[in-house]
PDB file of N, CA and C in Angstrom:
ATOM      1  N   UNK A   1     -13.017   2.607  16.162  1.00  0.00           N
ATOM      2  CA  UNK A   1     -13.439   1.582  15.238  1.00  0.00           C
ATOM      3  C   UNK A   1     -13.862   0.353  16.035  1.00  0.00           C
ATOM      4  N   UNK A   2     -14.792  -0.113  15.855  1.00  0.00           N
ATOM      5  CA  UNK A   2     -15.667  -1.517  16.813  1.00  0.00           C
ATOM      6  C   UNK A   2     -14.830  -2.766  15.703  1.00  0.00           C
ATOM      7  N   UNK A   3     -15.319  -3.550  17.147  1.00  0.00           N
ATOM      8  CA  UNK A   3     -14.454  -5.123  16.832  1.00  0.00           C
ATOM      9  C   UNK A   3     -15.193  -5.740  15.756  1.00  0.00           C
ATOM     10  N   UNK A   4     -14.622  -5.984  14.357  1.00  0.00           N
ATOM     11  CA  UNK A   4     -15.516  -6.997  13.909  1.00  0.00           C
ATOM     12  C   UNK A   4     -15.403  -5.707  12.503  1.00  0.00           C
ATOM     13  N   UNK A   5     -15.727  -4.670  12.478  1.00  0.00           N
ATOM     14  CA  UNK A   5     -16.150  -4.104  11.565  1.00  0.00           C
ATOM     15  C   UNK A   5     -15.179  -3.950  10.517  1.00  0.00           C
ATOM     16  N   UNK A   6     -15.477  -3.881   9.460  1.00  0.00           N
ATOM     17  CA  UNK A   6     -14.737  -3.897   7.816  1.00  0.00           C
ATOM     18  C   UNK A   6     -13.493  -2.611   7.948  1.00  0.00           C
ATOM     19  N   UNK A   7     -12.089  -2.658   7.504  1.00  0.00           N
ATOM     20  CA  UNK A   7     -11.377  -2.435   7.489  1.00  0.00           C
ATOM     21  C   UNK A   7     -11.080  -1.801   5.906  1.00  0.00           C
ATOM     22  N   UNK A   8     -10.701  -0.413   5.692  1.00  0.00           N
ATOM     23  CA  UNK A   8     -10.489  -0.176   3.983  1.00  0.00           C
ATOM     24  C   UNK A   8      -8.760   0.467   4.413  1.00  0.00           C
ATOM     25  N   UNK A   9      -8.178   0.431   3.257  1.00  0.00           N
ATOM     26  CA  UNK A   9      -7.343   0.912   2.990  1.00  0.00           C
ATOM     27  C   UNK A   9      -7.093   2.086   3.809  1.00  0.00           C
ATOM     28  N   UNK A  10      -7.847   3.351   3.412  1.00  0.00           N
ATOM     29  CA  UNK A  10      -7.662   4.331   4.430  1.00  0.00           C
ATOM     30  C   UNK A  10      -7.895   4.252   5.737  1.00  0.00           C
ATOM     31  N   UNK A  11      -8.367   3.469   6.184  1.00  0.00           N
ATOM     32  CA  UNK A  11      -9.088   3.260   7.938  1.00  0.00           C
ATOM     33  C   UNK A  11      -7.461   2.927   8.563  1.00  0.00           C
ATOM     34  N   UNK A  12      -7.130   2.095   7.947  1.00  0.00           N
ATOM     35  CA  UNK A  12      -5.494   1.763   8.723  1.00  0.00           C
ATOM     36  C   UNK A  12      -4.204   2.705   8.285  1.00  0.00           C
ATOM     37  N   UNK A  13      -4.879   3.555   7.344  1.00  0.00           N
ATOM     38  CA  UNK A  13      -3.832   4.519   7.290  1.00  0.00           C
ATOM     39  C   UNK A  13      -4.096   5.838   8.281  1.00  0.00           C
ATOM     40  N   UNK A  14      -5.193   6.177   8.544  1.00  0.00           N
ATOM     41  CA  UNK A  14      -5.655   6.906   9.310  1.00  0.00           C
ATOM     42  C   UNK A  14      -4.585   6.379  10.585  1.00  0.00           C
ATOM     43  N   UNK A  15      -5.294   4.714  11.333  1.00  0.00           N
ATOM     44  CA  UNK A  15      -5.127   4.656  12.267  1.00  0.00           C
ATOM     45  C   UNK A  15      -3.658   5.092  12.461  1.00  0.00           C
ATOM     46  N   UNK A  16      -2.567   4.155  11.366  1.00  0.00           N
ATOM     47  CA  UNK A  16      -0.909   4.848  11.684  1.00  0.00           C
ATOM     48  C   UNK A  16      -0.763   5.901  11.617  1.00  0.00           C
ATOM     49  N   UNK A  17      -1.749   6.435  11.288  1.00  0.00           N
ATOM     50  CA  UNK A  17      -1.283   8.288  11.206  1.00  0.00           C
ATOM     51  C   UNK A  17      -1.676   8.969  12.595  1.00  0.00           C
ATOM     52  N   UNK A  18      -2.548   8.685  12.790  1.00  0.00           N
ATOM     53  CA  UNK A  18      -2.876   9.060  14.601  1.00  0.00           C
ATOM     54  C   UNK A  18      -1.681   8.730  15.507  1.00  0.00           C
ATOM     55  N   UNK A  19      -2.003   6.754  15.626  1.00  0.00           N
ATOM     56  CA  UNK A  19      -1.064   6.817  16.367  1.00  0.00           C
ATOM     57  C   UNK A  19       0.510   6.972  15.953  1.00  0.00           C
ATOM     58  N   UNK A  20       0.994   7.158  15.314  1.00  0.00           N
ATOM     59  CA  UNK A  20       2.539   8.190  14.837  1.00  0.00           C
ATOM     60  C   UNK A  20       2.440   9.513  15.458  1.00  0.00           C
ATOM     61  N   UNK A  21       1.476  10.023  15.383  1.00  0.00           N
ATOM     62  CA  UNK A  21       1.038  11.390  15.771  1.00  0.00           C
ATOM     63  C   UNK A  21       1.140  11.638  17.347  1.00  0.00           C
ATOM     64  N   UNK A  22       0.062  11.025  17.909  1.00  0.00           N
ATOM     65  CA  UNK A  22       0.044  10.996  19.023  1.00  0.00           C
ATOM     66  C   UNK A  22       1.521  10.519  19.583  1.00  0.00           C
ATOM     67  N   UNK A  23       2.506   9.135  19.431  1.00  0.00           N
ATOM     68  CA  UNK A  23       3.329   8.955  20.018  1.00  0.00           C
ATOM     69  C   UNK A  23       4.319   9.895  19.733  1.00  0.00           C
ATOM     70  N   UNK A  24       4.829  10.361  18.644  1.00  0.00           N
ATOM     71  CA  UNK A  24       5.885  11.635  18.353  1.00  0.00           C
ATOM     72  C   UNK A  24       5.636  12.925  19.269  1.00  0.00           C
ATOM     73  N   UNK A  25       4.355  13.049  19.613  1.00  0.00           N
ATOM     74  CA  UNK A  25       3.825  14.433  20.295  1.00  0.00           C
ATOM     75  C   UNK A  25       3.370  14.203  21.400  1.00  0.00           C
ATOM     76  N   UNK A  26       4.294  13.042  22.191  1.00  0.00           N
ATOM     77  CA  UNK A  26       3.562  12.684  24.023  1.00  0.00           C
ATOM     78  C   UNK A  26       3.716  13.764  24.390  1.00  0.00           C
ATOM     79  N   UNK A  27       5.185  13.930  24.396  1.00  0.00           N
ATOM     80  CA  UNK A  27       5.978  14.994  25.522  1.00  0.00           C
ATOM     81  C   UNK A  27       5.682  16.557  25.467  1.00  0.00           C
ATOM     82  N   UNK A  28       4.706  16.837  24.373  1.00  0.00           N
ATOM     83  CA  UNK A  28       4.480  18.224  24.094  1.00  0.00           C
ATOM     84  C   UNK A  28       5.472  18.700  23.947  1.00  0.00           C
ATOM     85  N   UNK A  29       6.785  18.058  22.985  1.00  0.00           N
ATOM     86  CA  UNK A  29       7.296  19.520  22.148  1.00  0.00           C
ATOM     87  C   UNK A  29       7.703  18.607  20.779  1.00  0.00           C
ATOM     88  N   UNK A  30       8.556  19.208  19.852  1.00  0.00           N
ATOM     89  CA  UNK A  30       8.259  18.956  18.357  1.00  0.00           C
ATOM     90  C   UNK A  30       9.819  17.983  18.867  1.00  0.00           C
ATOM     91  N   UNK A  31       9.824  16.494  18.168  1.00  0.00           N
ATOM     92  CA  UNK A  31      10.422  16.091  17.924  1.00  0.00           C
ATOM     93  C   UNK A  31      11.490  16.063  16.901  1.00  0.00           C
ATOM     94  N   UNK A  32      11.678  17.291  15.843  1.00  0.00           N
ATOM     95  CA  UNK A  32      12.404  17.557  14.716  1.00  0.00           C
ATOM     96  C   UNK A  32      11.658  16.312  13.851  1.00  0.00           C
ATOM     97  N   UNK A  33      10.976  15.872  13.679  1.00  0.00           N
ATOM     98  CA  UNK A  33      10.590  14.898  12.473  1.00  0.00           C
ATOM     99  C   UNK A  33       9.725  15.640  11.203  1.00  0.00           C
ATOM    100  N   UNK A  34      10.069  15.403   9.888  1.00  0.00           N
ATOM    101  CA  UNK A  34       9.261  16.068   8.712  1.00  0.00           C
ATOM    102  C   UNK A  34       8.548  14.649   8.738  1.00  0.00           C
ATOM    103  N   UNK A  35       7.159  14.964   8.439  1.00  0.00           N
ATOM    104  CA  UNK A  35       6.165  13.872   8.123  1.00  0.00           C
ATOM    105  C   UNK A  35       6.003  14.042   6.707  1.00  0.00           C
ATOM    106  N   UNK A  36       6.342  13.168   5.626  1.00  0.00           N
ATOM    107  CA  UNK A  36       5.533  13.327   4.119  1.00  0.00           C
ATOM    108  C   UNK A  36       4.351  12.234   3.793  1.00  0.00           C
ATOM    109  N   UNK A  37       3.152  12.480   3.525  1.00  0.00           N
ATOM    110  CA  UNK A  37       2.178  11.343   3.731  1.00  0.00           C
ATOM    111  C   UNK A  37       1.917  10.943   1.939  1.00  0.00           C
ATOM    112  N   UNK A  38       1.617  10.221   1.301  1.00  0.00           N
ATOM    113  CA  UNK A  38       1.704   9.797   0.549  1.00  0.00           C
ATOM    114  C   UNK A  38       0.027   8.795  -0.137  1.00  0.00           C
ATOM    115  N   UNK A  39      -0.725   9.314  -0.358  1.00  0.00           N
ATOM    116  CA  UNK A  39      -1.748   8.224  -0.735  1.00  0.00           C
ATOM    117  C   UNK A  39      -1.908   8.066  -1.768  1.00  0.00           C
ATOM    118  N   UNK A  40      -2.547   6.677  -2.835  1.00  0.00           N
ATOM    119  CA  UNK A  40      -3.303   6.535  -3.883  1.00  0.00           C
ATOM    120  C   UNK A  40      -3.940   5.100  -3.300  1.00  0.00           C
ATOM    121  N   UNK A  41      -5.043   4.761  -4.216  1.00  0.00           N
ATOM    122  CA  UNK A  41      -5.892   3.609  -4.240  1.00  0.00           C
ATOM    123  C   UNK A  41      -5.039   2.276  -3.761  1.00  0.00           C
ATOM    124  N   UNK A  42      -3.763   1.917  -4.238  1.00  0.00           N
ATOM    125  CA  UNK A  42      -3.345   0.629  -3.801  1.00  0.00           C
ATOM    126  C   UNK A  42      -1.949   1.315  -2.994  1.00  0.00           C
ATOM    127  N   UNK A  43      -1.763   2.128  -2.418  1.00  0.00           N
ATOM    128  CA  UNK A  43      -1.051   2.150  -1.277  1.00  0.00           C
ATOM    129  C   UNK A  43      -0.780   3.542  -0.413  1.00  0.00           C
ATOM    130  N   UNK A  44      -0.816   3.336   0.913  1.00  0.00           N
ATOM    131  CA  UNK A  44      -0.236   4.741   1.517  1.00  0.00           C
ATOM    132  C   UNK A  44       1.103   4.601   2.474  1.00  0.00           C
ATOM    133  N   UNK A  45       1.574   5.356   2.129  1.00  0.00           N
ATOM    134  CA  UNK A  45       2.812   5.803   2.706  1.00  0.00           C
ATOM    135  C   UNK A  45       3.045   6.671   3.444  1.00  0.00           C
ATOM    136  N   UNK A  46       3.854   6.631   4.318  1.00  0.00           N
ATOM    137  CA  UNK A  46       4.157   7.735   5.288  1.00  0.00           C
ATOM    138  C   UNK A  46       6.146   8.206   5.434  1.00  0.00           C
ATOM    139  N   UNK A  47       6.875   8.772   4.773  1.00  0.00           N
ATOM    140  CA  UNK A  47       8.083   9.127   5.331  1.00  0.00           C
ATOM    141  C   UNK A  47       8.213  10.130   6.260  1.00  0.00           C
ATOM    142  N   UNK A  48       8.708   9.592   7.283  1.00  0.00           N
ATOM    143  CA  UNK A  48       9.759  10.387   8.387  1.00  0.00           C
ATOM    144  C   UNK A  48      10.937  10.683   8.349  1.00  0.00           C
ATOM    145  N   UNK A  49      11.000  12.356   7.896  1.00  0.00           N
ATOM    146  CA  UNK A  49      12.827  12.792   7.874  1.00  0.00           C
ATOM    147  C   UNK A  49      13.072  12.733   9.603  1.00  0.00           C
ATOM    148  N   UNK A  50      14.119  11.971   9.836  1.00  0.00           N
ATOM    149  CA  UNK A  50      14.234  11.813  11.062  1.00  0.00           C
ATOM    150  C   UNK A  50      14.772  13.333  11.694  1.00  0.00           C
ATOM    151  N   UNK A  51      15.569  13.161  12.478  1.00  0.00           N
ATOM    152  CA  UNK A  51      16.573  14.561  12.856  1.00  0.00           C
ATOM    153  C   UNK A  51      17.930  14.358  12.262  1.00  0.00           C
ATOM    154  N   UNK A  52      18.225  12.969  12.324  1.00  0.00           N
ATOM    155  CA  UNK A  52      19.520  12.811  11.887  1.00  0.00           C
ATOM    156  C   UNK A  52      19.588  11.942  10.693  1.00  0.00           C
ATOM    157  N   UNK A  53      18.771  12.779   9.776  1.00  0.00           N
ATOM    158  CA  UNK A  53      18.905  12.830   8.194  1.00  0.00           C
ATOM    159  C   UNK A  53      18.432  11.706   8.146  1.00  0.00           C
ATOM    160  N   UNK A  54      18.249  10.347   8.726  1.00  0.00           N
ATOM    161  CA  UNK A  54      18.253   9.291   7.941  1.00  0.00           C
ATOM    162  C   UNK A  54      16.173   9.297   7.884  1.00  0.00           C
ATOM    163  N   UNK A  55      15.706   8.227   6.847  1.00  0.00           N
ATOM    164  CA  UNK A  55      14.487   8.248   6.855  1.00  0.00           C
ATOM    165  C   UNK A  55      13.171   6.875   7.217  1.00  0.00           C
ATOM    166  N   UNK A  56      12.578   7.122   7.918  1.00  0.00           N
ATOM    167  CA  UNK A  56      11.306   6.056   8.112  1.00  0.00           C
ATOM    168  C   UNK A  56      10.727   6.134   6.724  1.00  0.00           C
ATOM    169  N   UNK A  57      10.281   5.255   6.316  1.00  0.00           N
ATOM    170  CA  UNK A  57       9.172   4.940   5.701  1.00  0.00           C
ATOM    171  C   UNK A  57       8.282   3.654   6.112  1.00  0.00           C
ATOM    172  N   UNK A  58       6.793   3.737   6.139  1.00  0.00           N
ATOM    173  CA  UNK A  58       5.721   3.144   6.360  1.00  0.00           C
ATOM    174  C   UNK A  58       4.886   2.891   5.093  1.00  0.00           C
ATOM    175  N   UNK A  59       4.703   2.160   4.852  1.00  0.00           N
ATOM    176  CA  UNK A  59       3.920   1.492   3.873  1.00  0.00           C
ATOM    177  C   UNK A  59       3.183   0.393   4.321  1.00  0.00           C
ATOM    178  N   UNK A  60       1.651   1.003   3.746  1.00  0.00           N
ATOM    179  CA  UNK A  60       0.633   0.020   3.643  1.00  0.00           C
ATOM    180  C   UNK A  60      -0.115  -0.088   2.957  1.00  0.00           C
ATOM    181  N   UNK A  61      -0.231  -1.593   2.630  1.00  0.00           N
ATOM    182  CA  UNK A  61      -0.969  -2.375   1.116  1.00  0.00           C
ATOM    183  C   UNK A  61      -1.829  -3.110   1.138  1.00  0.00           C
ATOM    184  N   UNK A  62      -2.827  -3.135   0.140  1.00  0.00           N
ATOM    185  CA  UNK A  62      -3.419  -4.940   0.295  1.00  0.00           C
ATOM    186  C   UNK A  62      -2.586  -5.908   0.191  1.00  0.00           C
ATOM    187  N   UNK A  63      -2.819  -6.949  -0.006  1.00  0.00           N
ATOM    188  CA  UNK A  63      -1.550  -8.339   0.237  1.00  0.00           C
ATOM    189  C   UNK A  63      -2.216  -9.593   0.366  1.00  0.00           C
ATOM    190  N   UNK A  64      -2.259 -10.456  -0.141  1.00  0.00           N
ATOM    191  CA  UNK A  64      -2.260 -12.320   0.108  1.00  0.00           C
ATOM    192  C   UNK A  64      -1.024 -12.527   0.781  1.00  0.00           C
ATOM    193  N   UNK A  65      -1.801 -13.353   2.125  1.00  0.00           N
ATOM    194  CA  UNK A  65      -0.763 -13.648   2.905  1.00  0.00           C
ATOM    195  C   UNK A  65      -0.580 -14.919   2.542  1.00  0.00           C
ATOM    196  N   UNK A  66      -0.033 -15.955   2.864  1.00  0.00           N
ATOM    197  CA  UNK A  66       0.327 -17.171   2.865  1.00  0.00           C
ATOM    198  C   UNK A  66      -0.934 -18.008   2.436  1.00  0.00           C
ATOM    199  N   UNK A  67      -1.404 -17.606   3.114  1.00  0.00           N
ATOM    200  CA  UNK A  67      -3.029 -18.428   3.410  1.00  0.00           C
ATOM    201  C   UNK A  67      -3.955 -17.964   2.437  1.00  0.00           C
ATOM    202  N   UNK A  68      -3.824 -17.314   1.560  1.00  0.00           N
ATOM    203  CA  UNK A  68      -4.435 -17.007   0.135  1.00  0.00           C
ATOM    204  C   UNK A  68      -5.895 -16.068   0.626  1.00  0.00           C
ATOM    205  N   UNK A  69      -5.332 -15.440   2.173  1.00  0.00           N
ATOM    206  CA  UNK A  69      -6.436 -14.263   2.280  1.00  0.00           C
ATOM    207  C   UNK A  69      -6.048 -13.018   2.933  1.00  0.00           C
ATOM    208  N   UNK A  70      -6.563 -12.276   2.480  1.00  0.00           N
ATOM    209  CA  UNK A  70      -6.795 -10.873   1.668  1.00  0.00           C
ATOM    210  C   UNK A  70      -6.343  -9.983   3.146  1.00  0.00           C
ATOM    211  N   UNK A  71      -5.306  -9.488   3.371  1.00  0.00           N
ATOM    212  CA  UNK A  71      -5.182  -8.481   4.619  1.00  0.00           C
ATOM    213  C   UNK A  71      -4.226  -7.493   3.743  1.00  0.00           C
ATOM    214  N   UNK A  72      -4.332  -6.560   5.008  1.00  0.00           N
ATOM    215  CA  UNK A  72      -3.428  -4.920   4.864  1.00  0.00           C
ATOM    216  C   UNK A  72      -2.008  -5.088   5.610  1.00  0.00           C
ATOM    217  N   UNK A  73      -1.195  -5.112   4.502  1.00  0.00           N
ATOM    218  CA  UNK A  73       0.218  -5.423   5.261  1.00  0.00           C
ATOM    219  C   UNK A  73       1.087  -4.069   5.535  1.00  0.00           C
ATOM    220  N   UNK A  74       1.345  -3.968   6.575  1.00  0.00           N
ATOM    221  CA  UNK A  74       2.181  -2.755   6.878  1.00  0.00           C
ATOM    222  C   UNK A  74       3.257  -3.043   6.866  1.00  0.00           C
ATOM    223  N   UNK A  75       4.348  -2.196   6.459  1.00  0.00           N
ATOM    224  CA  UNK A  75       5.685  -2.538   6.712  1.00  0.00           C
ATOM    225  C   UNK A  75       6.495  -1.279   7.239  1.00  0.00           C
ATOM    226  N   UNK A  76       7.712  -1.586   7.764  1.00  0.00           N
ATOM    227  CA  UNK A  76       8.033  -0.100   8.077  1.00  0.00           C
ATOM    228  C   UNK A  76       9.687  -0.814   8.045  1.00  0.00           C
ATOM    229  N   UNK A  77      10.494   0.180   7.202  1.00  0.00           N
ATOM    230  CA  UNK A  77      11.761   0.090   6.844  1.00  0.00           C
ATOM    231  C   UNK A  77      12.409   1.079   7.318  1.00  0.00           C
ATOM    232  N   UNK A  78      13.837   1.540   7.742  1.00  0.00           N
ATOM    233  CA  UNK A  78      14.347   2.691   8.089  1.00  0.00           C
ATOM    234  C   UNK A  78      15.636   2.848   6.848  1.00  0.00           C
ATOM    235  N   UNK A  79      15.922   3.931   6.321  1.00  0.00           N
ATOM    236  CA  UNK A  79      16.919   3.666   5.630  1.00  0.00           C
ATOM    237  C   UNK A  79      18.085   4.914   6.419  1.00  0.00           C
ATOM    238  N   UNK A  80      19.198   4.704   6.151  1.00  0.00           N
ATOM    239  CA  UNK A  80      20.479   6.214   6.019  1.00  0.00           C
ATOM    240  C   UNK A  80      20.521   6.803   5.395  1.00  0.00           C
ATOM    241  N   UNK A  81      21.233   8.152   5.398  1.00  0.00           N
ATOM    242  CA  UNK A  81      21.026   9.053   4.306  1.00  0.00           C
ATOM    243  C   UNK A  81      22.179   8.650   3.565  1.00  0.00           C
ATOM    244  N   UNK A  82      21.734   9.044   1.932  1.00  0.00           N
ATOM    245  CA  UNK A  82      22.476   8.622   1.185  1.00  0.00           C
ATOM    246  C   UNK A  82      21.897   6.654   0.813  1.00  0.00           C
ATOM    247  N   UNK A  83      21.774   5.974   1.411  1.00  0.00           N
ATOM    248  CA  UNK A  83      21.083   4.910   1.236  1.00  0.00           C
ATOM    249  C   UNK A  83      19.896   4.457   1.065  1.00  0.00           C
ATOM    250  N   UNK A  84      19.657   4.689   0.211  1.00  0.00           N
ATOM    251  CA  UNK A  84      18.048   4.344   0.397  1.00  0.00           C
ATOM    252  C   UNK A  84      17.609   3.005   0.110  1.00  0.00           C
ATOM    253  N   UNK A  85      18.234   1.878  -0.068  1.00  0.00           N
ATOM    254  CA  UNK A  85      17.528   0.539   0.366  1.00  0.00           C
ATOM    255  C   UNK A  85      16.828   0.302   1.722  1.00  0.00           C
ATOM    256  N   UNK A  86      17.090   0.676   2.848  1.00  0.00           N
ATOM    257  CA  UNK A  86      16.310   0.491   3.658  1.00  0.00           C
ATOM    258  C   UNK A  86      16.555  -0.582   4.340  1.00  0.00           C
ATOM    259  N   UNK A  87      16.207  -1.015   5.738  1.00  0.00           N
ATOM    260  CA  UNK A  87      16.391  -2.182   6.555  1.00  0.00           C
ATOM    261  C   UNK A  87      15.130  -2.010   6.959  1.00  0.00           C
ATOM    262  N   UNK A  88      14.234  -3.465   6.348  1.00  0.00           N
ATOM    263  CA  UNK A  88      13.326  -3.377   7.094  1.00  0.00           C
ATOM    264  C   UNK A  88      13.332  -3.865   8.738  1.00  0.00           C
ATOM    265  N   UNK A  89      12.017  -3.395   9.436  1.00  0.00           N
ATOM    266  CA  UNK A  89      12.185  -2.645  10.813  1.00  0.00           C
ATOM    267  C   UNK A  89      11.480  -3.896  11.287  1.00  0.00           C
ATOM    268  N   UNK A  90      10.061  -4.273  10.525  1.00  0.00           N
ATOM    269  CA  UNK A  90       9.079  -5.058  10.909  1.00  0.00           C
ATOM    270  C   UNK A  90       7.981  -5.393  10.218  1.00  0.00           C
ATOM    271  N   UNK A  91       6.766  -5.854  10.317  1.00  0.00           N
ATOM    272  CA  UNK A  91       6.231  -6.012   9.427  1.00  0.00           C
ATOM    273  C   UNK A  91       4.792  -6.949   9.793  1.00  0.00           C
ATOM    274  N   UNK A  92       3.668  -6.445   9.523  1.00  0.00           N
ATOM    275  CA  UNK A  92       2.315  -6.813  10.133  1.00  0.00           C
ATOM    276  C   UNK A  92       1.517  -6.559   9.272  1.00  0.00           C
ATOM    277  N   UNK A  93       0.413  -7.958   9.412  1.00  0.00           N
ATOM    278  CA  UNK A  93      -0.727  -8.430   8.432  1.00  0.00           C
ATOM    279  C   UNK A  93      -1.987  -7.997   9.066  1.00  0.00           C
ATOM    280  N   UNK A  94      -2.773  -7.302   8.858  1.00  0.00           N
ATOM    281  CA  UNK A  94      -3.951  -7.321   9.541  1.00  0.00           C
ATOM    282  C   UNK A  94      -5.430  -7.538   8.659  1.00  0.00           C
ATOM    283  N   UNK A  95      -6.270  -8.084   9.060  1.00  0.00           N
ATOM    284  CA  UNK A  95      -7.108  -8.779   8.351  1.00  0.00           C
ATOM    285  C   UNK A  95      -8.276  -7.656   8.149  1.00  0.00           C
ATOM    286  N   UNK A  96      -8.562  -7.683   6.991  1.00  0.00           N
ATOM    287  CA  UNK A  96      -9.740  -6.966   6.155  1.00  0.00           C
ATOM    288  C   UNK A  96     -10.787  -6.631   7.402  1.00  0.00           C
ATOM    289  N   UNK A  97     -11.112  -7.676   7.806  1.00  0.00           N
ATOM    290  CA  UNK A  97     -12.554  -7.850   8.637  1.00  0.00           C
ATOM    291  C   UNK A  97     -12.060  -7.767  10.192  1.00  0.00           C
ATOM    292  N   UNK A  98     -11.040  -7.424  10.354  1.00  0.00           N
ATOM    293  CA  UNK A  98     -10.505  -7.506  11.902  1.00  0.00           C
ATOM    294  C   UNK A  98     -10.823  -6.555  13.056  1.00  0.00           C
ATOM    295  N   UNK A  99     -10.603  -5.151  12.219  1.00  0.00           N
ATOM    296  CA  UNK A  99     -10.777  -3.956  13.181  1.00  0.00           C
ATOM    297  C   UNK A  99      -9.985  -3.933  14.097  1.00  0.00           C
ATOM    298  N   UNK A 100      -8.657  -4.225  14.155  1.00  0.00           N
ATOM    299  CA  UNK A 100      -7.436  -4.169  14.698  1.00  0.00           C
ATOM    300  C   UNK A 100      -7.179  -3.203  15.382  1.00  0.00           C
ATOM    301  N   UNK A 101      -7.738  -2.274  15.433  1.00  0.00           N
ATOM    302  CA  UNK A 101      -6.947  -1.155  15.928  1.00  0.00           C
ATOM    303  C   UNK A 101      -6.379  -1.239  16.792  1.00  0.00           C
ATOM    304  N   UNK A 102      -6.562  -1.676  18.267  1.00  0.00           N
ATOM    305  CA  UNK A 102      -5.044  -2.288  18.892  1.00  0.00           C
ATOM    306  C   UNK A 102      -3.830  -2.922  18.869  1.00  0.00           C
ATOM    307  N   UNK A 103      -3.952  -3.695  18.131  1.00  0.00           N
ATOM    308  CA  UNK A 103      -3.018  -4.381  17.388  1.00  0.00           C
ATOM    309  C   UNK A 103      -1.834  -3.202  16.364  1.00  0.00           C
ATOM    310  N   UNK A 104      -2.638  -2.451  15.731  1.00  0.00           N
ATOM    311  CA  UNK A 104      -2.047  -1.520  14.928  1.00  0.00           C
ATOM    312  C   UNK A 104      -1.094  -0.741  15.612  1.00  0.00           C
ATOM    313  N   UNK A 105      -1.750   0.065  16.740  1.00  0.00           N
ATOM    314  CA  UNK A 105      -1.427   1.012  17.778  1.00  0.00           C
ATOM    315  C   UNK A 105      -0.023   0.202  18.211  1.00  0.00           C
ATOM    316  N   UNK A 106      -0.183  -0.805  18.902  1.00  0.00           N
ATOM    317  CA  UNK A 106       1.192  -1.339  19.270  1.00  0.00           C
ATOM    318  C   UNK A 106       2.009  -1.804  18.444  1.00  0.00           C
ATOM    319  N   UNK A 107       1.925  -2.047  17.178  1.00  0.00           N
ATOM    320  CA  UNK A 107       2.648  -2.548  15.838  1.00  0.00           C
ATOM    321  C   UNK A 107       3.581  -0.757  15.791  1.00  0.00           C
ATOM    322  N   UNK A 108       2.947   0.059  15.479  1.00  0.00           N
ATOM    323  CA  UNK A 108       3.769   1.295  15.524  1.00  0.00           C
ATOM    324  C   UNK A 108       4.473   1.680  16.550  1.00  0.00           C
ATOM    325  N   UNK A 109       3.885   2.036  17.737  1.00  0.00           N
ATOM    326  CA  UNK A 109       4.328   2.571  18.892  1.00  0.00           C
ATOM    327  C   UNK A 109       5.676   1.926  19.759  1.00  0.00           C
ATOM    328  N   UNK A 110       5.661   0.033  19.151  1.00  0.00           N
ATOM    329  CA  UNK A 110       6.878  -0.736  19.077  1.00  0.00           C
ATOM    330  C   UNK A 110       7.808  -0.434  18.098  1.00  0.00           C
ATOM    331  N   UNK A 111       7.536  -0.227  17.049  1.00  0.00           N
ATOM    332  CA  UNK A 111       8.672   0.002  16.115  1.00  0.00           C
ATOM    333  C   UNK A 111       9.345   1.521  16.875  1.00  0.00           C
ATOM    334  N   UNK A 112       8.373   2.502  16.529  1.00  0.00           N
ATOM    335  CA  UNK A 112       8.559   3.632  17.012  1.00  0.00           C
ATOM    336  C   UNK A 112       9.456   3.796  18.403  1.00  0.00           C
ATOM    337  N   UNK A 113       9.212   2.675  19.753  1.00  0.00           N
ATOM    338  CA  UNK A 113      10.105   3.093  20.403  1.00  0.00           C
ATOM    339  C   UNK A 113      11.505   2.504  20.202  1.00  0.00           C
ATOM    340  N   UNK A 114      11.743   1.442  19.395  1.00  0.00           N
ATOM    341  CA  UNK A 114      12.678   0.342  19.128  1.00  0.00           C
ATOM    342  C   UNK A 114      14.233   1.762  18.612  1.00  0.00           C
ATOM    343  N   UNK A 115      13.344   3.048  17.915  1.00  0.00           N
ATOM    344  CA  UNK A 115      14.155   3.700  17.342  1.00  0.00           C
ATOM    345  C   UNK A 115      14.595   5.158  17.968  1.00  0.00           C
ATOM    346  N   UNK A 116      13.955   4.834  19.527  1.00  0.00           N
ATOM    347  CA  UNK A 116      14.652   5.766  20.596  1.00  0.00           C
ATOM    348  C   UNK A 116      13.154   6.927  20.688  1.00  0.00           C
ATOM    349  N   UNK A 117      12.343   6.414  19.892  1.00  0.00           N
ATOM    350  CA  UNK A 117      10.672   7.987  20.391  1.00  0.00           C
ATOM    351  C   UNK A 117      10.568   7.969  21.379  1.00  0.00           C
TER     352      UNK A 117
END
């Protein structure tokens, strides 16, 4: 994706889905993770059954940030099993018109190692 160019809903779900992909599958072998992907028009989701039962979820939305403009907010919460409120993990705004994709890549691949990938 080039710098500058328009950003949709699916473009940044794609991108977390790659890079999730790619970082779970450096080492060439299966990390025990179930991926469930989740889309409609105002949001996509991604849960990760971890190995040890407990679950990721990723969610990303449109959103007004503070500043009364228009970005894709990702969030990523981990919950326990049996708990499902969740602790969120972290949480990133990226702008419509940005073309982030670096930004994205390390927004995951940080959470992701924070939780031992």
């Amino acid at each position: 994706m080039e710098k500058g160019s328009d950003l949709t809903l699916v473009d940044v779900g794609d991108i977390v889905f790659r890079v999730m992909q790619r970082f779970l599958l450096r080492r060439n072998s299966d990390p025990g993770v179930v991926v469930t992907a989740n889309s409609s028009a105002l949001q996509e989701s991604f849960f990760l059954r971890l190995p040890d039962t407990s679950t990721l979820l990723i969610k990303i939305f449109p959103h007004r940030n503070f500043m009364s403009e228009s970005v894709y907010r990702i969030e990523i919460y981990k919950t326990k099993s049996g708990d499902m409120r969740g602790n969120r993990i972290g949480f990133m705004e990226v702008s419509l018109d940005s073309g982030a994709t670096e930004e994205i890549r390390l927004f995951v691949e940080g959470a992701l190692s924070q939780l031992g990938f």
